[in-house]
N, C-alpha and C. Protein backbone atom coordinates (compact mmCIF):
# COMPACT_ATOMS: atom_id res chain seq x y z
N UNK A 1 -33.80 10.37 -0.57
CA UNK A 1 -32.49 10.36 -1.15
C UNK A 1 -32.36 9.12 -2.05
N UNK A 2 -32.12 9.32 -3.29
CA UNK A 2 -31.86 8.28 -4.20
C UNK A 2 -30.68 7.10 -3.33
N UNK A 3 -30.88 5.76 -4.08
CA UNK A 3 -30.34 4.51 -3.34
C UNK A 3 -28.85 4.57 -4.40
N UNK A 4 -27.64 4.94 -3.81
CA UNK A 4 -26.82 4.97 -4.78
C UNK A 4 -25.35 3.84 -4.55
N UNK A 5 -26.09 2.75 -4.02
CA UNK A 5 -25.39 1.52 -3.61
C UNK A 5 -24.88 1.17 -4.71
N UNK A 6 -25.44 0.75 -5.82
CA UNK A 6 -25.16 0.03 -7.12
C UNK A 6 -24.18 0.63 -7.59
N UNK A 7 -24.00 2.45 -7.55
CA UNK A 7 -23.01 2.99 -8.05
C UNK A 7 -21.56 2.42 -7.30
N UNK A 8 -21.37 2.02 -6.21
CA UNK A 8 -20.17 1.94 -5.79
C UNK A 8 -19.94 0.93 -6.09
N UNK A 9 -18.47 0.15 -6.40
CA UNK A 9 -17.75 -1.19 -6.42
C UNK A 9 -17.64 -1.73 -5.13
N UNK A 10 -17.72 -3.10 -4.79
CA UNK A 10 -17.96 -3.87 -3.22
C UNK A 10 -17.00 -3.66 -3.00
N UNK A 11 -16.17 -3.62 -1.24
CA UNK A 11 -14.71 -3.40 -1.38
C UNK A 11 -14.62 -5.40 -1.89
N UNK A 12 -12.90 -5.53 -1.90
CA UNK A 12 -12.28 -6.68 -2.06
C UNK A 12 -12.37 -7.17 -0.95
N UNK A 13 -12.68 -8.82 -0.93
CA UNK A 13 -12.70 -9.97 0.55
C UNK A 13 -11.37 -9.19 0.75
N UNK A 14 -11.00 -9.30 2.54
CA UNK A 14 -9.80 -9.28 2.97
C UNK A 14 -8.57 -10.01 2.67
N UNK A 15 -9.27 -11.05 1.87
CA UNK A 15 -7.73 -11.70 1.25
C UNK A 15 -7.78 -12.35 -0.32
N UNK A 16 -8.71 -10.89 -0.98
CA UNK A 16 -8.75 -10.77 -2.43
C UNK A 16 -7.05 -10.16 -2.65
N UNK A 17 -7.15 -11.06 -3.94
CA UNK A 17 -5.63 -10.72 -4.38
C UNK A 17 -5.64 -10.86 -5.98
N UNK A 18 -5.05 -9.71 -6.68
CA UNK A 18 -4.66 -10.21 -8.18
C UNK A 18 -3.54 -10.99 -8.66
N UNK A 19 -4.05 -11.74 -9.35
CA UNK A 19 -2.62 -12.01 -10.12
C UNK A 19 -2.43 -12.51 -11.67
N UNK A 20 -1.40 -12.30 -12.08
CA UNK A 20 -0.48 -12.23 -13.24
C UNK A 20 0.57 -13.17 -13.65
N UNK A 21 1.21 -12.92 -14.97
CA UNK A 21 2.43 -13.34 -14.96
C UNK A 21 3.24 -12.32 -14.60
N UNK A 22 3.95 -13.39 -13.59
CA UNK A 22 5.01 -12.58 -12.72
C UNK A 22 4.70 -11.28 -12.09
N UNK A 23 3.38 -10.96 -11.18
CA UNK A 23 2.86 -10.44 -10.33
C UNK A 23 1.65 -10.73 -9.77
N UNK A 24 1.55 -9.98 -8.51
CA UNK A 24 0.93 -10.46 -7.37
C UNK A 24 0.42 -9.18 -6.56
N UNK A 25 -0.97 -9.08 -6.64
CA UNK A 25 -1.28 -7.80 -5.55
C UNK A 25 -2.14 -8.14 -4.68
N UNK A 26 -1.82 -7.90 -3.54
CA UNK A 26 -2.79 -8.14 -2.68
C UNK A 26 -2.61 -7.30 -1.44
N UNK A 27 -4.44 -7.17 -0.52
CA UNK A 27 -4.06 -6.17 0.15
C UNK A 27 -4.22 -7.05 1.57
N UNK A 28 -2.89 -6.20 2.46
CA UNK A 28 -2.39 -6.93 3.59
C UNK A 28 -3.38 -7.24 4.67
N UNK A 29 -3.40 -7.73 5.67
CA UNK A 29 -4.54 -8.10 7.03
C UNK A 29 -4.00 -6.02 7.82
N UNK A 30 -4.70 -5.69 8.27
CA UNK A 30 -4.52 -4.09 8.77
C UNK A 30 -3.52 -3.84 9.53
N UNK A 31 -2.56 -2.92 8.78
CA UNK A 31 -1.19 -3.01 9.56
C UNK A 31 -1.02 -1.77 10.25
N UNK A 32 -0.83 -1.73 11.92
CA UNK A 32 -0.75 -0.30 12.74
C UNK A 32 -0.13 0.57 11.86
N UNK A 33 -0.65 1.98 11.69
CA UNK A 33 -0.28 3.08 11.24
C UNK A 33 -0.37 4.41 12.12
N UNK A 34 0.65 4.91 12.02
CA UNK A 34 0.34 6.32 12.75
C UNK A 34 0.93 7.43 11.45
N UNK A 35 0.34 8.94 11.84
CA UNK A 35 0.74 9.77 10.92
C UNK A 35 1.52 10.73 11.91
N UNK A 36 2.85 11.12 11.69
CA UNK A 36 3.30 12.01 12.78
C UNK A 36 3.82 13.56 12.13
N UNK A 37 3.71 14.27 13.00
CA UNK A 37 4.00 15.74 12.33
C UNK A 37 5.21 16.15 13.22
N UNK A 38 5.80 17.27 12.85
CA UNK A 38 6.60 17.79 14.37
C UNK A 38 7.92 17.46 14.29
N UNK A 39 8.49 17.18 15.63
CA UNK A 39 9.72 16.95 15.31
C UNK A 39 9.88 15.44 15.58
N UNK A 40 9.95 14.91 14.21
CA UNK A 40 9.66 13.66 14.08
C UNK A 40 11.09 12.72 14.22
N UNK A 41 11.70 13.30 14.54
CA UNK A 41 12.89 12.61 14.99
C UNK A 41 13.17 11.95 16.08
N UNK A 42 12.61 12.89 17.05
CA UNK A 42 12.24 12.91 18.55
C UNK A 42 11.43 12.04 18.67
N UNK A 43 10.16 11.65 17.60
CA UNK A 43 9.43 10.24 17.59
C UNK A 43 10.08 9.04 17.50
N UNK A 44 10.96 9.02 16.31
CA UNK A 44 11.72 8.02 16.00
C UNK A 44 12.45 7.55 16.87
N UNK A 45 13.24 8.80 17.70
CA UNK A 45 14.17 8.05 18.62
C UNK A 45 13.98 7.39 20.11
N UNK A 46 12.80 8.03 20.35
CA UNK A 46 11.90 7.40 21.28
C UNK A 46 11.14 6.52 21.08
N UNK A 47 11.37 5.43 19.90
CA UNK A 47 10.23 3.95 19.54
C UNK A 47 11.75 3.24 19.20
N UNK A 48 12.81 3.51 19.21
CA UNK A 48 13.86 2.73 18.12
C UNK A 48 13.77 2.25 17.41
N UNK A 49 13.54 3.61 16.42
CA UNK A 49 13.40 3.26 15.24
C UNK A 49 14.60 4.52 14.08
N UNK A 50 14.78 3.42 12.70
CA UNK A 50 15.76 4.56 11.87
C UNK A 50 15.47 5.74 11.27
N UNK A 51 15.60 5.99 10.84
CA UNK A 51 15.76 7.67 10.02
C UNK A 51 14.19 6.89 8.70
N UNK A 52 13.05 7.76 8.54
CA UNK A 52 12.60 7.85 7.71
C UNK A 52 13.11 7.37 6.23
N UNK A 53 12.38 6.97 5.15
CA UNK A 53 12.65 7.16 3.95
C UNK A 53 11.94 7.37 3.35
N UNK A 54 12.84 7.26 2.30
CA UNK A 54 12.17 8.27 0.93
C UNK A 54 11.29 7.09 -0.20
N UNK A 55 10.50 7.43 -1.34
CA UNK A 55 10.26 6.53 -2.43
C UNK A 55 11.60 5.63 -2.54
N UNK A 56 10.71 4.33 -2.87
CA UNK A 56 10.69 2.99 -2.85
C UNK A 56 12.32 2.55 -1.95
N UNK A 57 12.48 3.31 -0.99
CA UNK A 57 13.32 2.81 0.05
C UNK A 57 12.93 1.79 0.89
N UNK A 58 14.48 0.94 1.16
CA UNK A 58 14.47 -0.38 1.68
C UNK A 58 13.64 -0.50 3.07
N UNK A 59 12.99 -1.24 3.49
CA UNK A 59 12.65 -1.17 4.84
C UNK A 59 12.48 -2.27 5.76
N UNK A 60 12.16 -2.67 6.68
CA UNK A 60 11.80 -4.04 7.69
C UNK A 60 10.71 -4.25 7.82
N UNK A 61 9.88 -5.27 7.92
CA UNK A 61 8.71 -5.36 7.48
C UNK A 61 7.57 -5.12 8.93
N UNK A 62 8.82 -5.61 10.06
CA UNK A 62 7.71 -5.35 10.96
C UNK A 62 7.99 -3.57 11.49
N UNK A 63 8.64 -2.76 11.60
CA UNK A 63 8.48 -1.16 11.77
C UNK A 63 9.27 -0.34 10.75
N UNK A 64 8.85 0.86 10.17
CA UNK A 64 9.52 1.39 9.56
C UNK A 64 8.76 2.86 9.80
N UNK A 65 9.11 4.13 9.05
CA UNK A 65 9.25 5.41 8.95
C UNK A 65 9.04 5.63 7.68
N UNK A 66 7.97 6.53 6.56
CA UNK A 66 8.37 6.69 5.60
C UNK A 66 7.72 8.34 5.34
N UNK A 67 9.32 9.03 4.91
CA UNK A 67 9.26 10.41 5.03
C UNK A 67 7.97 10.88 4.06
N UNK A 68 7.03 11.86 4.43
CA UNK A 68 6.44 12.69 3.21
C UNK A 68 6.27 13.53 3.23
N UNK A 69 6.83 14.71 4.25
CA UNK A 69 7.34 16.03 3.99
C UNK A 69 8.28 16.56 4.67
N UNK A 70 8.85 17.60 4.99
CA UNK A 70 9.82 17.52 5.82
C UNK A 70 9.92 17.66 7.14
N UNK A 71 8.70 17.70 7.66
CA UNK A 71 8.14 16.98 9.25
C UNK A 71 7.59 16.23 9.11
N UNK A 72 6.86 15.49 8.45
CA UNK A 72 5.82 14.69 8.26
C UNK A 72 5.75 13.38 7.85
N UNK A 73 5.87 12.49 8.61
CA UNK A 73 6.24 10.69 7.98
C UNK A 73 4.96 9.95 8.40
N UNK A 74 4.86 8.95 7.86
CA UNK A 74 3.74 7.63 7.99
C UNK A 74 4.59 6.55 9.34
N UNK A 75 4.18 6.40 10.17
CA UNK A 75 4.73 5.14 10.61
C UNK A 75 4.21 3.77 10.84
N UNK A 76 4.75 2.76 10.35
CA UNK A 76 4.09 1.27 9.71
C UNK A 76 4.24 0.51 11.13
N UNK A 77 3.69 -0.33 11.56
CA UNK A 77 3.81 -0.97 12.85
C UNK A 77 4.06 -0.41 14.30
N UNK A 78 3.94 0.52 13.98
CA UNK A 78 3.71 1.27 16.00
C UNK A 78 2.26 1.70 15.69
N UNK A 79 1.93 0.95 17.29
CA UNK A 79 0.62 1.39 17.91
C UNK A 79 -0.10 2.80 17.91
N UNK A 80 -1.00 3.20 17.69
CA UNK A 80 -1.28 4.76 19.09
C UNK A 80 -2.77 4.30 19.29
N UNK A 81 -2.79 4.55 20.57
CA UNK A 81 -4.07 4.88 21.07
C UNK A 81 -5.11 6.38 20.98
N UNK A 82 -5.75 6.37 20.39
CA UNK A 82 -6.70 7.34 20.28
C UNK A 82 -6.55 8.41 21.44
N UNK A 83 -6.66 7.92 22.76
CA UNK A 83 -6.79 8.52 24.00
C UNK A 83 -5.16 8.98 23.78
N UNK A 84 -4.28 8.77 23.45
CA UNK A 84 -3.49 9.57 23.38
C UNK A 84 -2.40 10.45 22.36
N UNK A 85 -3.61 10.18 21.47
CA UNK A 85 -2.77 10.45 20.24
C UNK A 85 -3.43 12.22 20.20
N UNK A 86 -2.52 13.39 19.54
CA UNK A 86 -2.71 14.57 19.61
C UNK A 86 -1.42 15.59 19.53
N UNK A 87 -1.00 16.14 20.53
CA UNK A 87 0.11 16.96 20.17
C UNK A 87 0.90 16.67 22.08
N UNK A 88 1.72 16.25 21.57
CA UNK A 88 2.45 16.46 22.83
C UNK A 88 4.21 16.21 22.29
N UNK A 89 5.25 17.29 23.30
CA UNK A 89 6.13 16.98 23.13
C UNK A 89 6.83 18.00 21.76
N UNK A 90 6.13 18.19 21.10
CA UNK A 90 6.50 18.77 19.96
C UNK A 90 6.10 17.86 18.73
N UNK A 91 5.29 17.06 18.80
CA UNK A 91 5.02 16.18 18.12
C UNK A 91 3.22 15.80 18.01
N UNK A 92 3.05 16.03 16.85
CA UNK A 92 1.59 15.68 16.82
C UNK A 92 1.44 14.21 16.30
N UNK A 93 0.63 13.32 16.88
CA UNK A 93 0.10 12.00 16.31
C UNK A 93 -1.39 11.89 15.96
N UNK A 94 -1.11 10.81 14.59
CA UNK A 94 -3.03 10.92 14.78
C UNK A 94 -3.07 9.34 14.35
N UNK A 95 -3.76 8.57 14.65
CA UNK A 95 -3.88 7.00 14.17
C UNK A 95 -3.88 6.66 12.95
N UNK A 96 -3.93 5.67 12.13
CA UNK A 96 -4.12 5.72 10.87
C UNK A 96 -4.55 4.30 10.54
N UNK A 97 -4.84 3.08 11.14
CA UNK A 97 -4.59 2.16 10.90
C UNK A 97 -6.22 2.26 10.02
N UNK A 98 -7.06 2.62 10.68
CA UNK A 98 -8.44 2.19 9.95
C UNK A 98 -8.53 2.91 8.49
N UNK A 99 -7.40 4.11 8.49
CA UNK A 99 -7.64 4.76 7.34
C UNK A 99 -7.11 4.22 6.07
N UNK A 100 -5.78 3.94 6.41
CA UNK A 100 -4.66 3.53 5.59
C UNK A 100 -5.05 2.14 4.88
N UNK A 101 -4.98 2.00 3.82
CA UNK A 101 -4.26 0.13 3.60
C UNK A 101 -3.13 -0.28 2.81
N UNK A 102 -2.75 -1.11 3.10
CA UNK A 102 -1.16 -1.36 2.65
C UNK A 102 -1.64 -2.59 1.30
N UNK A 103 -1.09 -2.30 0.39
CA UNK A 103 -1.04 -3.05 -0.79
C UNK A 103 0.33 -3.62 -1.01
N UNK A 104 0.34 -5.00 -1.33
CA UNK A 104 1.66 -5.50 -1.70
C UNK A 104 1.80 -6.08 -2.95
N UNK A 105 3.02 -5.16 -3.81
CA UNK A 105 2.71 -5.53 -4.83
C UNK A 105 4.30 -6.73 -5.02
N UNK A 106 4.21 -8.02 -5.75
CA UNK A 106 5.49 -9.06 -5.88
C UNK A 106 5.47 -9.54 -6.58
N UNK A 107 6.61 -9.48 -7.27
CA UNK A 107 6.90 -10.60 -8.65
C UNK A 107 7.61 -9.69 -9.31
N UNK A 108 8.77 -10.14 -10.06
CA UNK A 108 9.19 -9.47 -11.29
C UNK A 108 8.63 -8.29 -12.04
N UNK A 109 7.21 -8.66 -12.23
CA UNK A 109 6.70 -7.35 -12.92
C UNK A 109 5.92 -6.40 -12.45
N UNK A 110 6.45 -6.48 -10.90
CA UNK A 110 6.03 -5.15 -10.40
C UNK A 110 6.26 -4.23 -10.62
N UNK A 111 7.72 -3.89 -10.94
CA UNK A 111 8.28 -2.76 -11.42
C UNK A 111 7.55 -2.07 -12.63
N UNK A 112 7.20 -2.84 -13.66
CA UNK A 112 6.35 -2.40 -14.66
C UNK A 112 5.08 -1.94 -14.54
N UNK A 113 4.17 -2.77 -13.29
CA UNK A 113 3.20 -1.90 -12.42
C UNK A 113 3.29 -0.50 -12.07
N UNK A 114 4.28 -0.56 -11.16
CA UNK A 114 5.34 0.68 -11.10
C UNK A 114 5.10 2.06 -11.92
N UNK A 115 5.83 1.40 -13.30
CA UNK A 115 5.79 2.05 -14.71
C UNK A 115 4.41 2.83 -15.03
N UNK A 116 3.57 1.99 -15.15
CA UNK A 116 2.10 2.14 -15.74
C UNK A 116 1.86 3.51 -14.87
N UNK A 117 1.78 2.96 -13.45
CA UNK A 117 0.78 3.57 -12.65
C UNK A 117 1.61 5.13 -12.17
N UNK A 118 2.81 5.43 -12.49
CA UNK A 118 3.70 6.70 -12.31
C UNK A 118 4.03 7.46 -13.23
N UNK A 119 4.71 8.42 -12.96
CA UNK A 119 5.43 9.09 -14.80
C UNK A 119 7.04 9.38 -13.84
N UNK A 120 7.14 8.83 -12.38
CA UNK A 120 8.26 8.91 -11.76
C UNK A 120 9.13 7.81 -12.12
N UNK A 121 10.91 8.42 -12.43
CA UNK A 121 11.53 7.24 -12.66
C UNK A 121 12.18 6.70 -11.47
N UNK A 122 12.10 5.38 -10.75
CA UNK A 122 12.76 4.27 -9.85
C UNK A 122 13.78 4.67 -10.19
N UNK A 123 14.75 5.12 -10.84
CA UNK A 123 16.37 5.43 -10.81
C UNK A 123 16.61 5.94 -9.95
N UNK A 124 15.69 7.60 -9.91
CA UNK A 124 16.06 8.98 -9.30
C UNK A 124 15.20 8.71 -8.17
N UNK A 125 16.52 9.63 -6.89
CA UNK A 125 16.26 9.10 -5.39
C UNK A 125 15.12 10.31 -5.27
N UNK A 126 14.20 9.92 -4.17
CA UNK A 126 13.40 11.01 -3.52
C UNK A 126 13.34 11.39 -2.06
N UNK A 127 13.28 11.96 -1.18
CA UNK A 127 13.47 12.12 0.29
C UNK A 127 12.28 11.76 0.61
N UNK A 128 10.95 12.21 -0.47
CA UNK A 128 9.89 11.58 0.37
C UNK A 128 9.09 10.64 -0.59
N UNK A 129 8.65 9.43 0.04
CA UNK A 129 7.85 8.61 0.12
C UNK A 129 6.36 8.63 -1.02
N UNK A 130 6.35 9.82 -0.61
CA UNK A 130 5.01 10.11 -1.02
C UNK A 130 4.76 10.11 -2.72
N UNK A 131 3.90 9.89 -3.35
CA UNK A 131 3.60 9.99 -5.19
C UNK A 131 2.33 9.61 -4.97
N UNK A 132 1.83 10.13 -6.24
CA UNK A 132 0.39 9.77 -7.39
C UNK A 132 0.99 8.40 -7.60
N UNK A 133 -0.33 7.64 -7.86
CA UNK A 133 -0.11 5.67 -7.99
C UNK A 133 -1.07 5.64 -8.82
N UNK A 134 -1.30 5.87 -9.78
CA UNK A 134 -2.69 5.19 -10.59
C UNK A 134 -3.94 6.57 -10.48
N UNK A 135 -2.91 7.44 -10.20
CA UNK A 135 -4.56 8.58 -10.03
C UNK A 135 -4.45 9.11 -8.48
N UNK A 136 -3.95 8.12 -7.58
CA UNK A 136 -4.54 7.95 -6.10
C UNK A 136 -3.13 8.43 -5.55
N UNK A 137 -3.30 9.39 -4.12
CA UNK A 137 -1.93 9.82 -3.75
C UNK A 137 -1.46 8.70 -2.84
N UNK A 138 -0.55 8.10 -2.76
CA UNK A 138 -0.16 7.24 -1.25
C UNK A 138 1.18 7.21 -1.42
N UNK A 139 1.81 6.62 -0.49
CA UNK A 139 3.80 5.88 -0.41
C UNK A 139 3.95 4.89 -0.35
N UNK A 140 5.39 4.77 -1.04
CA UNK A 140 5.35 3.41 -1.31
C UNK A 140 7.04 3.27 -1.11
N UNK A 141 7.22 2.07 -0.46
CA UNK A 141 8.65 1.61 -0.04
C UNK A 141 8.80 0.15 -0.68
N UNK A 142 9.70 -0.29 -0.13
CA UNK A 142 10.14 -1.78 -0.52
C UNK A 142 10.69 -2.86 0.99
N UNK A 143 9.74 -3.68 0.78
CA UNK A 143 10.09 -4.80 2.12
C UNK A 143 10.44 -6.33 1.27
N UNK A 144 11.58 -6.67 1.37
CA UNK A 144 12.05 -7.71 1.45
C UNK A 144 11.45 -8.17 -0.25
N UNK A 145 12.01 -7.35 -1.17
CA UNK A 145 11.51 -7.42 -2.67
C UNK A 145 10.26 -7.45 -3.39
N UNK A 146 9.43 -7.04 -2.33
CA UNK A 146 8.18 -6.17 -2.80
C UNK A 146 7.63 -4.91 -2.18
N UNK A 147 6.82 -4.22 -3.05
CA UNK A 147 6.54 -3.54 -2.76
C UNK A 147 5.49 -3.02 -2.14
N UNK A 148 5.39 -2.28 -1.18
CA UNK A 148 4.22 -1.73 -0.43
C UNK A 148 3.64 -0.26 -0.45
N UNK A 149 2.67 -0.63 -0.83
CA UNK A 149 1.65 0.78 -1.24
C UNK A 149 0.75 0.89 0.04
N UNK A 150 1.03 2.54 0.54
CA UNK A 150 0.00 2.55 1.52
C UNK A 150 -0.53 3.54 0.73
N UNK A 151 -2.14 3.48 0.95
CA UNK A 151 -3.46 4.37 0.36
C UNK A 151 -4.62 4.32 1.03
N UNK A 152 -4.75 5.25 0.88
CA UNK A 152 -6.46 5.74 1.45
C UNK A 152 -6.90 4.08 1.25
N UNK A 153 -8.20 3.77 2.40
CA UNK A 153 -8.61 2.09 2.58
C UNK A 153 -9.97 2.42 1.51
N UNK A 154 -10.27 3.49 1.52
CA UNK A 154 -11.50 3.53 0.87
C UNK A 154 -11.48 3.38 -0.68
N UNK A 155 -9.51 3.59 -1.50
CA UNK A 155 -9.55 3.57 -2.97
C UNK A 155 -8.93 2.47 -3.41
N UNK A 156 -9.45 1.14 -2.50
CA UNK A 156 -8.90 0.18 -2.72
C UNK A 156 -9.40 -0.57 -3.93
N UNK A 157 -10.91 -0.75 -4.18
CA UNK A 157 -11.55 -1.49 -4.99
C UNK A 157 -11.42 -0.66 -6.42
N UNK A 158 -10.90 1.04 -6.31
CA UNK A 158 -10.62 1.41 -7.48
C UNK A 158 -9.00 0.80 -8.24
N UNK A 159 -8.51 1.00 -6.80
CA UNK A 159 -7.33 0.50 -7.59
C UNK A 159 -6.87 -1.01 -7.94
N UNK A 160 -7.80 -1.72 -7.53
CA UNK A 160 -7.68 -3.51 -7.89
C UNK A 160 -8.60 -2.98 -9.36
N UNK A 161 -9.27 -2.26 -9.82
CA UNK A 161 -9.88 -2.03 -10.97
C UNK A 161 -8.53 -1.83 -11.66
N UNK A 162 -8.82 -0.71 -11.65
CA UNK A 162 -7.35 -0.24 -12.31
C UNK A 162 -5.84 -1.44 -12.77
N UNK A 163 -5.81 -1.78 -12.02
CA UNK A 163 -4.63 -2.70 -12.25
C UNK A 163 -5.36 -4.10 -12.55
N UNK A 164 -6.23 -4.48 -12.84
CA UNK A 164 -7.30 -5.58 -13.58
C UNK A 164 -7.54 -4.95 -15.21
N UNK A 165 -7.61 -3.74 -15.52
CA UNK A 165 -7.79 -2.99 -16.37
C UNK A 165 -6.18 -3.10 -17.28
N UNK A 166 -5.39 -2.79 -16.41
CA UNK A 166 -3.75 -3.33 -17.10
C UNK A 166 -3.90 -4.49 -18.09
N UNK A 167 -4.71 -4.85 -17.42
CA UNK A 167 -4.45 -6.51 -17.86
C UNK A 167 -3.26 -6.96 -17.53
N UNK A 168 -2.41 -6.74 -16.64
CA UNK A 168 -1.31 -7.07 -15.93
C UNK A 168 -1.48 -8.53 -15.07
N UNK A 169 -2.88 -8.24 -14.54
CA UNK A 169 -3.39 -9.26 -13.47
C UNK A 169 -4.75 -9.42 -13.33
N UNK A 170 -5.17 -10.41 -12.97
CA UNK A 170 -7.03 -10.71 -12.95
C UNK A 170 -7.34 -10.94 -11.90
């Protein structure tokens, strides 16, 4: 089998970060993720936690909910254990932390990041979370005036390309 190492980009050190005028990306230390299906309400109200949201909705940085279909949300800071993650209750769980990575994007010209990487307008509300980012599907909310992109962990080094390619940030 041909050696096709060279073809791939290295991922980024764990605390590679771009930056700009007036932005800042960098991707976070691995933040618990679960993916829940079902009646996801019944999840929520059994962790105390609020109602899901939608694209670039407000959130808390240490737990949140973010809707992406109409059973179907990401949840940011609750645990699951493997051994019990599956279907119970009416509710299916599956882990996500190794899959997921959370990107934070800050500064003023994030929004224009934003811009580039969507053809969605930040005006108009959405129920779910979920969009295309640069090519790549993930969700994205807002913690404490930046923003957080969760995406596949594996399209990370494409998308620090990509937004190096802006020339937004180096």
């Amino acid at each position: 089998m041909p050696d096709r190492s060279g073809f791939w980009p290295a991922p980024p050190a764990p605390d590679a970060r771009l930056e700009g005028e007036g932005l800042s990306v960098r991707q976070l230390p691995p933040v618990p993720q679960v993916m829940v299906s079902g009646a996801t309400d019944r999840f929520l109200a059994a962790r105390g936690l609020g109602p899901a949201v939608g694209l670039l909705g407000q959130v808390t940085p240490e737990r949140y909910a973010l809707r992406l279909a109409r059973y179907r949300m990401l949840v940011a800071g609750v645990r699951q254990d493997h051994e019990t993650a599956g279907w119970q209750d009416g509710v299916a769980t599956t882990p996500m932390t190794g899959a997921l990575a959370v990107l934070e994007i800050a500064g003023p010209n994030g929004m224009a990041l934003f811009a580039r990487a969507s053809a969605i307008d930040p005006r108009l509300s959405s129920a779910s979370a979920a969009l295309d980012f640069a090519g790549v599907h993930a969700a994205l909310c807002r913690v404490e005036g930046v923003l957080r992109l969760h995406v596949d962990r594996g399209l990370v080094p494409y998308l620090f390309d990509w937004i190096a390619a802006t020339g937004m940030a180096r």
